[in-house]
N, C-alpha and C. Protein backbone atom coordinates (compact mmCIF):
# COMPACT_ATOMS: atom_id res chain seq x y z
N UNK A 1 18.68 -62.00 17.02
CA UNK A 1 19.89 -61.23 16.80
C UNK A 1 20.07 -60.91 15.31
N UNK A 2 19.88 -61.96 14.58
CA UNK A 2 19.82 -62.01 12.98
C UNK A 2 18.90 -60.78 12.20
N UNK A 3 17.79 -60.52 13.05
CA UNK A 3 16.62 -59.67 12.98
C UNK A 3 17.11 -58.17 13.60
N UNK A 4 17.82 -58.15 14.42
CA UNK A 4 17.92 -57.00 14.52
C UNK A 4 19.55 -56.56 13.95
N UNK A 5 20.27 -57.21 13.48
CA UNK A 5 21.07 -56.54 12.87
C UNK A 5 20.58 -56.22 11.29
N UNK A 6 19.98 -57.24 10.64
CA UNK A 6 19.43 -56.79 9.42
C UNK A 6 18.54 -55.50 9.29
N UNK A 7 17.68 -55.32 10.53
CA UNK A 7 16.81 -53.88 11.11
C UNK A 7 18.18 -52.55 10.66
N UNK A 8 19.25 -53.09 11.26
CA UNK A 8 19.93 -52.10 11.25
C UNK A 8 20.53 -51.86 10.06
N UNK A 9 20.58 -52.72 9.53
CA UNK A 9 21.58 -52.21 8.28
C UNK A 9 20.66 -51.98 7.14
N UNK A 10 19.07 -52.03 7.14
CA UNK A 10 18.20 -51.41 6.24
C UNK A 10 17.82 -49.89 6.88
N UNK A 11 18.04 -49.73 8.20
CA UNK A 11 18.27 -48.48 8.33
C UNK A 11 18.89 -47.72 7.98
N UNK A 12 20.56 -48.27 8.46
CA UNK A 12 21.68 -47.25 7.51
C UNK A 12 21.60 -47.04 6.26
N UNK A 13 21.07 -47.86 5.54
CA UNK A 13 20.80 -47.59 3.69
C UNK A 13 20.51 -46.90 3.74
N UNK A 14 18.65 -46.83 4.49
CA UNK A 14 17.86 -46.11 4.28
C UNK A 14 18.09 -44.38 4.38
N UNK A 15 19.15 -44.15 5.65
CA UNK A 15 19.52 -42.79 5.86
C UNK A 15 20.38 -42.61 4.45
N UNK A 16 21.26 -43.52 4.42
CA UNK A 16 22.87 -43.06 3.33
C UNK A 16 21.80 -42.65 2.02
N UNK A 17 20.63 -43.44 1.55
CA UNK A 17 19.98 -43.17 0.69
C UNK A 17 18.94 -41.98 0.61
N UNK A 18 18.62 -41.40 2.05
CA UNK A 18 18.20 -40.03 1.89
C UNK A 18 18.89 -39.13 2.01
N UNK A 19 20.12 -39.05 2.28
CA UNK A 19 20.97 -38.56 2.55
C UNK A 19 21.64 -37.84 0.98
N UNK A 20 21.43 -38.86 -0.29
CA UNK A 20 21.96 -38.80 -1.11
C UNK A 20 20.79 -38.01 -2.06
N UNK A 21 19.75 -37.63 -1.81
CA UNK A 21 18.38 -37.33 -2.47
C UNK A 21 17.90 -35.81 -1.98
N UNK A 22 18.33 -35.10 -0.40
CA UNK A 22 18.25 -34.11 -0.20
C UNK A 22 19.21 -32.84 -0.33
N UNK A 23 18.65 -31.68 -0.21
CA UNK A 23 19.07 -30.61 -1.00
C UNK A 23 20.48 -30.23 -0.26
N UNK A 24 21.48 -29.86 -1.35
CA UNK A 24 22.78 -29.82 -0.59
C UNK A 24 22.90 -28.33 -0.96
N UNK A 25 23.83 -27.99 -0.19
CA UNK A 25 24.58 -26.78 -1.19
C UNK A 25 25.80 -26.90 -1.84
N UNK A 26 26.23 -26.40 -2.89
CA UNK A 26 26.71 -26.09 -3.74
C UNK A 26 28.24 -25.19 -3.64
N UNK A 27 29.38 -25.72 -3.87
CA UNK A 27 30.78 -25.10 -4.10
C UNK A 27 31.17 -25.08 -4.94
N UNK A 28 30.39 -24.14 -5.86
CA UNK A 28 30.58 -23.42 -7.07
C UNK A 28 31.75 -22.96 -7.37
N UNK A 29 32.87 -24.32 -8.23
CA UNK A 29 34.03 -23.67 -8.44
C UNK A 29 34.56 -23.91 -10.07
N UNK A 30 35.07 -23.36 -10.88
CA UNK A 30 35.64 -23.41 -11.98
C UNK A 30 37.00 -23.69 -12.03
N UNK A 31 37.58 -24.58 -12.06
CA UNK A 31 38.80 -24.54 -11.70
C UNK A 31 39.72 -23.63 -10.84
N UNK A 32 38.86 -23.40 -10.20
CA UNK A 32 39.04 -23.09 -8.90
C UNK A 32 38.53 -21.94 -8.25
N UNK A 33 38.43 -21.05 -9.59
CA UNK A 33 37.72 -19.75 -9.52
C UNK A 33 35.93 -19.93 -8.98
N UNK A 34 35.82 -19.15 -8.04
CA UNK A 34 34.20 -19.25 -7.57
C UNK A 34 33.77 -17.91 -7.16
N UNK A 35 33.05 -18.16 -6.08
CA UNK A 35 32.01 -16.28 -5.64
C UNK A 35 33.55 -15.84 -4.60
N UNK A 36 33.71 -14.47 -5.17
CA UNK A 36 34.94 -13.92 -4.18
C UNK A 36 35.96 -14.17 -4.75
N UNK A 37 36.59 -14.55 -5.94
CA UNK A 37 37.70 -14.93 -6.50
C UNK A 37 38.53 -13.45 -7.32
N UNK A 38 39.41 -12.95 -7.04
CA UNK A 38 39.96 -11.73 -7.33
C UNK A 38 40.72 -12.12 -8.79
N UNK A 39 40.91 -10.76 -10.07
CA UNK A 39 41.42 -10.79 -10.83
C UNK A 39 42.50 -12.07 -11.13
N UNK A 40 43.26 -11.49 -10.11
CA UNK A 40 44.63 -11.94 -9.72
C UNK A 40 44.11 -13.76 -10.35
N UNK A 41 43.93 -14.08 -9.36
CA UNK A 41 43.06 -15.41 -9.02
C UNK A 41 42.47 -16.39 -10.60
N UNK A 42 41.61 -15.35 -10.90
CA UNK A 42 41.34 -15.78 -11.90
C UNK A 42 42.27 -15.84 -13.33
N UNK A 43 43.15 -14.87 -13.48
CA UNK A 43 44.08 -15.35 -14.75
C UNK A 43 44.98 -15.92 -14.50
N UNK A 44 45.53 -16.12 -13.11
CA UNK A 44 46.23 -17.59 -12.16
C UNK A 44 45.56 -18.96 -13.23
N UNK A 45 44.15 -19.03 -12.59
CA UNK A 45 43.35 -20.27 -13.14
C UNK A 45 43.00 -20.54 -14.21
N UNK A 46 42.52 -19.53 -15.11
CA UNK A 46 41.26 -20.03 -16.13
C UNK A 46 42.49 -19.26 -17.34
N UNK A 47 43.52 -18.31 -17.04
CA UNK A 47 44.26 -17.82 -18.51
C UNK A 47 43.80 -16.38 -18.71
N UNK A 48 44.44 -16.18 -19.91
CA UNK A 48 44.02 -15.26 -20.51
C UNK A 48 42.61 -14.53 -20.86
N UNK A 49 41.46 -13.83 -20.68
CA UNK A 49 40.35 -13.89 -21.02
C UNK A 49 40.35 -13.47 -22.84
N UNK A 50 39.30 -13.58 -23.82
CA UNK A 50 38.95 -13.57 -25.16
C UNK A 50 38.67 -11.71 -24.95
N UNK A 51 38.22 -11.37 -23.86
CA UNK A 51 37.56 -9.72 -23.60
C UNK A 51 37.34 -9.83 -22.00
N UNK A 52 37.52 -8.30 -21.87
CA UNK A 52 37.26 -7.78 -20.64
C UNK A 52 36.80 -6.35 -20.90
N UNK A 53 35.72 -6.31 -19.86
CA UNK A 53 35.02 -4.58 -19.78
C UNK A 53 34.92 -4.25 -18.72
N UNK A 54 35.64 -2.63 -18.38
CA UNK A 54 35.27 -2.31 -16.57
C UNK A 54 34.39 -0.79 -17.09
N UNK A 55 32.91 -1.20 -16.36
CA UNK A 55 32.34 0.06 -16.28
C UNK A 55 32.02 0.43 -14.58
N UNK A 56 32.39 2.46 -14.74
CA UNK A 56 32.43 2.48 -13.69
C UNK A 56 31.53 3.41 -13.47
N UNK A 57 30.80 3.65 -11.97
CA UNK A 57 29.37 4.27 -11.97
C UNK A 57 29.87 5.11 -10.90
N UNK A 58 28.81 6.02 -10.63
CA UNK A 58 28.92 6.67 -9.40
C UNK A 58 27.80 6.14 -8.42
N UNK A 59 27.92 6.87 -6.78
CA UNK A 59 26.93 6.12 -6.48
C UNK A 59 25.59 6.78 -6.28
N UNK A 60 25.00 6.02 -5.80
CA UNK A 60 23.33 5.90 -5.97
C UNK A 60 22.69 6.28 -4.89
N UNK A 61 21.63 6.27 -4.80
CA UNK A 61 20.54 5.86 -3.46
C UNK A 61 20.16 4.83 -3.29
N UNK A 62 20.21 4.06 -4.86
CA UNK A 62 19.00 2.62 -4.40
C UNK A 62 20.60 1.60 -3.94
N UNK A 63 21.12 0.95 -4.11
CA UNK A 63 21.62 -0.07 -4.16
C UNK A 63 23.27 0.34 -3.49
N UNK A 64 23.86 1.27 -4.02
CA UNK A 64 25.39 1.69 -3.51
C UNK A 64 25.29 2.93 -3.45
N UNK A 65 25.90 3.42 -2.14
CA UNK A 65 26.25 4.72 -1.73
C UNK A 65 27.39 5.38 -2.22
N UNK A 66 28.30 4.61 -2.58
CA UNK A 66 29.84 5.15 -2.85
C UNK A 66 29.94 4.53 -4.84
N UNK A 67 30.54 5.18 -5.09
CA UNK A 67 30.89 4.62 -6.63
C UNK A 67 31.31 3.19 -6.41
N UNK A 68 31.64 2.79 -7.67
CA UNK A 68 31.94 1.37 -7.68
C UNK A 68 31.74 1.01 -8.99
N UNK A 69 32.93 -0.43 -9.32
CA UNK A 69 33.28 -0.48 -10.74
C UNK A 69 32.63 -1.69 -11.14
N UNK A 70 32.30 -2.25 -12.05
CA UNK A 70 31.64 -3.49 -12.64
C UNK A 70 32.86 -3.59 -13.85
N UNK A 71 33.30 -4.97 -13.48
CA UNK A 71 34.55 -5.67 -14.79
C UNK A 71 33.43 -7.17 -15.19
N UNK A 72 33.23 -7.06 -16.38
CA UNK A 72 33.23 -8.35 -17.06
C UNK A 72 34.12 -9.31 -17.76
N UNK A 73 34.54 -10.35 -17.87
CA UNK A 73 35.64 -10.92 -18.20
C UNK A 73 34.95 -12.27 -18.73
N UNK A 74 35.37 -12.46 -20.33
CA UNK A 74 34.74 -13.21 -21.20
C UNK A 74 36.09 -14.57 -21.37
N UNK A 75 35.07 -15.77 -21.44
CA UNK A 75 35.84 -16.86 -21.73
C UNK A 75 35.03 -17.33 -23.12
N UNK A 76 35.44 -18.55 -23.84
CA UNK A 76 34.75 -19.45 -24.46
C UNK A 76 33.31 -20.32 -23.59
N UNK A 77 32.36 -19.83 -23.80
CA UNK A 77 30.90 -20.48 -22.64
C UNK A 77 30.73 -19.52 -21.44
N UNK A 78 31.94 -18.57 -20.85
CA UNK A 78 32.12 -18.50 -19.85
C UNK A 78 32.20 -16.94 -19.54
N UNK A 79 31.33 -16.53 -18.60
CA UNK A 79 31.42 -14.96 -18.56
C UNK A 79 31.22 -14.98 -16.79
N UNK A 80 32.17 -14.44 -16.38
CA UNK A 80 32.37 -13.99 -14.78
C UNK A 80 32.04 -12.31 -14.89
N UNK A 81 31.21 -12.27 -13.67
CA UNK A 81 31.39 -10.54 -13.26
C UNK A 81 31.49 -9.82 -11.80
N UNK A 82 32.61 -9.24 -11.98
CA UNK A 82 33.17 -8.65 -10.40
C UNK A 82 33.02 -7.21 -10.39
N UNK A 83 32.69 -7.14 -8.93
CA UNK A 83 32.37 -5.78 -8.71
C UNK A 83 33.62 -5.23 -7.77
N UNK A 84 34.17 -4.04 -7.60
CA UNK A 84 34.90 -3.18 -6.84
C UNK A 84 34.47 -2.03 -6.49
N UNK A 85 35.58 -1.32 -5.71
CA UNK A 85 35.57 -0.13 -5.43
C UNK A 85 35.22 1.04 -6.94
N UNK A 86 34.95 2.46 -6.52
CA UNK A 86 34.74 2.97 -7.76
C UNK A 86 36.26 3.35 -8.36
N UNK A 87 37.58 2.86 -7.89
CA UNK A 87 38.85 3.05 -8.76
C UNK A 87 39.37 1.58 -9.28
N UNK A 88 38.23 0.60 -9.25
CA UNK A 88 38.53 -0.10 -9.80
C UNK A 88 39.70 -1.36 -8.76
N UNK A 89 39.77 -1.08 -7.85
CA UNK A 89 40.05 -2.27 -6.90
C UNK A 89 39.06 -3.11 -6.16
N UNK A 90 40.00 -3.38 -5.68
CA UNK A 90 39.51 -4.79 -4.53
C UNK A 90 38.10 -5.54 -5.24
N UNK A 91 38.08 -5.82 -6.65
CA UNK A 91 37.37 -6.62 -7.22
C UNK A 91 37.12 -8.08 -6.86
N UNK A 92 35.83 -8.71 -6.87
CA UNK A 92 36.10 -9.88 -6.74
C UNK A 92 34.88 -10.47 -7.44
N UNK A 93 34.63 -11.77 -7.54
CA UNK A 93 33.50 -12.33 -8.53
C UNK A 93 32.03 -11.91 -7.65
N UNK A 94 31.35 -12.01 -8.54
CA UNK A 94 30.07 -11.85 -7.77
C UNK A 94 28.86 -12.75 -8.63
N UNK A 95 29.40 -12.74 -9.86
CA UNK A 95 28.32 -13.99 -10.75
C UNK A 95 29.44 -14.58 -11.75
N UNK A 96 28.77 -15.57 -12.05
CA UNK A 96 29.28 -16.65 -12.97
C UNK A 96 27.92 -17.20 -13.61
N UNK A 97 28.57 -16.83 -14.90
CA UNK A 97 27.54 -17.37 -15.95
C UNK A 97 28.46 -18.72 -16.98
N UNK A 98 28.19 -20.00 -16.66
CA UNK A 98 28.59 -20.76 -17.96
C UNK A 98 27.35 -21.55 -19.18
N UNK A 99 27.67 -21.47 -20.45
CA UNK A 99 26.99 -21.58 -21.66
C UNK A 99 27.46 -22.78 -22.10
N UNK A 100 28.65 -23.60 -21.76
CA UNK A 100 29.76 -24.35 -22.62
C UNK A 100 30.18 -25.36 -21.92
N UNK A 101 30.15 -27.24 -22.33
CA UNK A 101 30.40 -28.10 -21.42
C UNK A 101 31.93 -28.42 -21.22
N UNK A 102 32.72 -27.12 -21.94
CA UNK A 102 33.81 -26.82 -22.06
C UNK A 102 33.96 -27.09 -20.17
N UNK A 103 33.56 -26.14 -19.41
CA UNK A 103 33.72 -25.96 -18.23
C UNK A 103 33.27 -26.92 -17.37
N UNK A 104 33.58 -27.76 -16.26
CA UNK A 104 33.59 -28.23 -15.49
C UNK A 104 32.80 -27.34 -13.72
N UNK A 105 31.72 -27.61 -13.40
CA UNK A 105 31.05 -26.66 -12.15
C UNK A 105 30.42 -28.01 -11.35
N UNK A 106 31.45 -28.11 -10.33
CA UNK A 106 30.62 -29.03 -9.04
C UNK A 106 30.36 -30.00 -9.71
N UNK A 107 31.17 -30.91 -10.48
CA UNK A 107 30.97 -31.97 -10.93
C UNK A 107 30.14 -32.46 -12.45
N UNK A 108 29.65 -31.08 -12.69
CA UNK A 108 28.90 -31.56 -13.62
C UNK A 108 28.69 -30.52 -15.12
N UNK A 109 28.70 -30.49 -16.40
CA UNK A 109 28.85 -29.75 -17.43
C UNK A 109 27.46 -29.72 -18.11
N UNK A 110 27.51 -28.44 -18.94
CA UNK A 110 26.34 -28.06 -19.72
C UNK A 110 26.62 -29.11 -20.66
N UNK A 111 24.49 -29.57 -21.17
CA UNK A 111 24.88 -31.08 -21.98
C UNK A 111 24.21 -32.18 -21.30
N UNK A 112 24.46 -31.95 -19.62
CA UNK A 112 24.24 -33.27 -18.60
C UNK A 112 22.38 -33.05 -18.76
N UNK A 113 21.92 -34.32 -18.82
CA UNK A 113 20.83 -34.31 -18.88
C UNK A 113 20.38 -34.29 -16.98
N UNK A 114 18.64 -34.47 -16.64
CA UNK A 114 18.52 -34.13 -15.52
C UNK A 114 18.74 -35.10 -13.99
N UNK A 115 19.00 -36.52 -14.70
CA UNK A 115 19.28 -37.28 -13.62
C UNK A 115 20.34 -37.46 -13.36
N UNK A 116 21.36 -37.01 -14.29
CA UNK A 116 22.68 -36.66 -14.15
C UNK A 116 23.11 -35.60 -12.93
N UNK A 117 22.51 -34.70 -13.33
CA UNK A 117 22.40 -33.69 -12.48
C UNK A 117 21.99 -33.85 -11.21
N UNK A 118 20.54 -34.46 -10.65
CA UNK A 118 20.71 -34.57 -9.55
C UNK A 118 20.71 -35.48 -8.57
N UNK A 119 21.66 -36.99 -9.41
CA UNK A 119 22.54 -37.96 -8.99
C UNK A 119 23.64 -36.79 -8.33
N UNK A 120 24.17 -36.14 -8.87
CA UNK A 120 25.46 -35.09 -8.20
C UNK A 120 25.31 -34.26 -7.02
N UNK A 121 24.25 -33.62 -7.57
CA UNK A 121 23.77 -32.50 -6.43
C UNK A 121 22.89 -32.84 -5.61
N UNK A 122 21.65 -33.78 -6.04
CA UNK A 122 21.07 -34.46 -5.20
C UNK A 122 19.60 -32.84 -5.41
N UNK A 123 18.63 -33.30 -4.71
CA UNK A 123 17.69 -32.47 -4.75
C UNK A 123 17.51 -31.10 -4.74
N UNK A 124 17.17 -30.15 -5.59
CA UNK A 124 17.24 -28.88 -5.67
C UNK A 124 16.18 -28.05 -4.61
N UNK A 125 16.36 -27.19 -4.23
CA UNK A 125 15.90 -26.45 -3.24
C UNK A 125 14.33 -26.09 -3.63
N UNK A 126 14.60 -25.75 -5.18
CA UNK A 126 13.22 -24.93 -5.66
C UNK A 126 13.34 -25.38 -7.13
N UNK A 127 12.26 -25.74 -7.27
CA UNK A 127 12.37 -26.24 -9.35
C UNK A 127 11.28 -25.08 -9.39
N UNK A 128 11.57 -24.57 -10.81
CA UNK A 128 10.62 -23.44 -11.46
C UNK A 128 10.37 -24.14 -13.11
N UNK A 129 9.51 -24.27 -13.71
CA UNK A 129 9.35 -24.51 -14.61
C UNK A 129 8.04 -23.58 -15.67
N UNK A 130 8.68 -23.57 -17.37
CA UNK A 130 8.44 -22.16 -17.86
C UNK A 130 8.39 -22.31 -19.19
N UNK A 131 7.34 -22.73 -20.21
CA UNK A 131 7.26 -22.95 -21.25
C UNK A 131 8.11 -24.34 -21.15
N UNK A 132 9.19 -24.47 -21.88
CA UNK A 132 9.81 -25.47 -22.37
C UNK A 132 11.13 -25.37 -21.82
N UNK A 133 11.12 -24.81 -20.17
CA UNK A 133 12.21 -24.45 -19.80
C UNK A 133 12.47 -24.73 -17.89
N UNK A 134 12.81 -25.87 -17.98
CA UNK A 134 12.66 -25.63 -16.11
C UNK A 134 14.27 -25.73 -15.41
N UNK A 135 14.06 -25.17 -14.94
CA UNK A 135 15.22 -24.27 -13.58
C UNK A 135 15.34 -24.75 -12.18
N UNK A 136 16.32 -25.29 -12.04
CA UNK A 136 16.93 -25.77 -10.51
C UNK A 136 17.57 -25.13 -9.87
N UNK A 137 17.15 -24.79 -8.22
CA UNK A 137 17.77 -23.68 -7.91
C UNK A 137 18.60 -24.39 -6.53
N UNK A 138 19.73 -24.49 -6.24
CA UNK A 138 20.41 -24.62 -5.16
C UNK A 138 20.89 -23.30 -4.62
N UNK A 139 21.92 -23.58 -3.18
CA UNK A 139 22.38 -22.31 -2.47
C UNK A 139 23.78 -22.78 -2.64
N UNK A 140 24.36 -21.61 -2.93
CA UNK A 140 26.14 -21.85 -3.07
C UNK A 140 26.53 -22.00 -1.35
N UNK A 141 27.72 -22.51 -1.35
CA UNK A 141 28.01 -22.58 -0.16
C UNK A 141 28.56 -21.18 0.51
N UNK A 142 28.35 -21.74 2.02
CA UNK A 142 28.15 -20.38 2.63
C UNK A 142 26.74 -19.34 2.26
N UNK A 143 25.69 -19.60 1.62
CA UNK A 143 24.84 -19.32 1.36
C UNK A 143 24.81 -17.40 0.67
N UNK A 144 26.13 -17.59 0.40
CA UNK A 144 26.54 -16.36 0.02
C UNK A 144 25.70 -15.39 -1.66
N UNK A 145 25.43 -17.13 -2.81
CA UNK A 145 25.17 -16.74 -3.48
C UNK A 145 23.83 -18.06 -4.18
N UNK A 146 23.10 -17.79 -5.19
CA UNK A 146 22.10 -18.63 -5.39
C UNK A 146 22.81 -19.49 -6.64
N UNK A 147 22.79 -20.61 -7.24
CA UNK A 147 23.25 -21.06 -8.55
C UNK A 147 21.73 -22.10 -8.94
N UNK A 148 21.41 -21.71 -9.89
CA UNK A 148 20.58 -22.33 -10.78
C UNK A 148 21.32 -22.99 -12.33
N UNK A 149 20.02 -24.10 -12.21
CA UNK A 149 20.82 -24.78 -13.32
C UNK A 149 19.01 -25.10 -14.80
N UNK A 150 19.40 -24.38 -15.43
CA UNK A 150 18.38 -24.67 -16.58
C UNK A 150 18.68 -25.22 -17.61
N UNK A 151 17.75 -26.24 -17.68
CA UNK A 151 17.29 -27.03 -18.37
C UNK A 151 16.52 -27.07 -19.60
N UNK A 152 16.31 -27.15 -20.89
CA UNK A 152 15.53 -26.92 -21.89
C UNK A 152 15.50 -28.79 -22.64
N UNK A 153 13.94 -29.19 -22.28
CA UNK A 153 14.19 -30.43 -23.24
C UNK A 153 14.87 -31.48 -21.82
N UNK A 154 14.94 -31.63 -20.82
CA UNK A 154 15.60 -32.13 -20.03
C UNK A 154 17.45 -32.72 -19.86
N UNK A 155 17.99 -31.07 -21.28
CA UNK A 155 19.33 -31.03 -21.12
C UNK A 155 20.02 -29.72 -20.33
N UNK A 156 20.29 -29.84 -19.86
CA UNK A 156 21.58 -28.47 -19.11
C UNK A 156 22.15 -27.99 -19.98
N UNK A 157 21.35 -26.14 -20.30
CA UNK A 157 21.85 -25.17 -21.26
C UNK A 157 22.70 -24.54 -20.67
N UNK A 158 22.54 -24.21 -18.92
CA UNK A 158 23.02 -22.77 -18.67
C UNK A 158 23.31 -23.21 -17.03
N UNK A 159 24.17 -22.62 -16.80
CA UNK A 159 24.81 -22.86 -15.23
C UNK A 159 24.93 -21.24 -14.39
N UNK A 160 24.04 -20.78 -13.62
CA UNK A 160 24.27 -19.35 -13.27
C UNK A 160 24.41 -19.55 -11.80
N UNK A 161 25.66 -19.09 -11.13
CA UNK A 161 25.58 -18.72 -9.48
C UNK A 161 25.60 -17.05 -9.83
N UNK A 162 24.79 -16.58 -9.33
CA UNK A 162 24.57 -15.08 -8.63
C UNK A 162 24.79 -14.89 -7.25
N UNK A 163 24.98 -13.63 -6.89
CA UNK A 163 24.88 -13.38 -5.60
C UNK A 163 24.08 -11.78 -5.19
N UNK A 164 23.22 -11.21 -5.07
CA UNK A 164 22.13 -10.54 -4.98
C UNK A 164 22.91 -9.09 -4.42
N UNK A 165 22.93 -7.98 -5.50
CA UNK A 165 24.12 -6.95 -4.61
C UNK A 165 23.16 -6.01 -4.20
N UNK A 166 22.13 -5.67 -4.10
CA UNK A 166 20.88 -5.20 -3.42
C UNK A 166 20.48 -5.49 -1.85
């Protein structure tokens, strides 16, 4: 009896401990702001921005049929970019770029070295590595958008969720 409950409870480790090592996804949020987060939303959360730019295009063949606006909106580390309609509505995030351990993303800040990192997140989907530069790639949740996390020197320079508008 002694034998098989000990069986069992080196089992449950054993899961809770792979459990904690495979690839998760990612809820890429900035104080609260994440993929899909509207203007509104964002100067709710994060304040005032340092700059903002809306360029607006017409549309295309390759990628958008109808016009449509691109707003960038600059923080300290921190640059979000939302796309809309071509009059400049119904904007919402579509990438997040942070530079600065100013910001807080899924637990963890630029700075964190790599076991830091994936003590949190736990195993990355895809590592790419590149001169003196390697890249962790998880899936945001809802698999909506990709977030990579690079590394230079085995510290966290750069935190990017994208989401592919192609």
């Amino acid at each position: 009896m002694k034998h098989l409950l000990l069986t069992s409870l080196l089992l449950v480790l054993s899961l809770s401990a792979a459990g904690q090592t495979s690839t998760q996804t990612i809820d890429f949020r900035i104080n609260g702001v994440g993929h899909g987060s509207t203007p509104a939303v964002i100067a709710r959360k994060l304040g005032k921005p340092r700059r903002s730019k809306d360029v607006r295009e017409p549309g295309d063949d390759s990628c958008f049929s109808e016009a449509h606006t691109f707003r960038t909106v600059n923080y300290t580390g921190l640059e979000l970019s939302l796309i809309g309609d071509g009059k400049g509505r119904k904007l919402r995030v579509y990438e997040i770029e942070v530079k600065s351990a100013k910001w807080l993303v899924s637990g963890i800040r630029v700075g964190a070295d790599m076991a830091g990192v994936r003590s949190v997140l736990g195993k990355p989907r895809e590592e790419f590595e590149r001169d003196a530069t390697t890249t962790w790639y998880y899936e945001n949740k809802g698999q909506t958008a990709d977030v990579s996390f690079e590394f230079i020197k085995g510290r966290l320079v750069r935190i990017l969720m994208a989401e592919s508008l192609c």
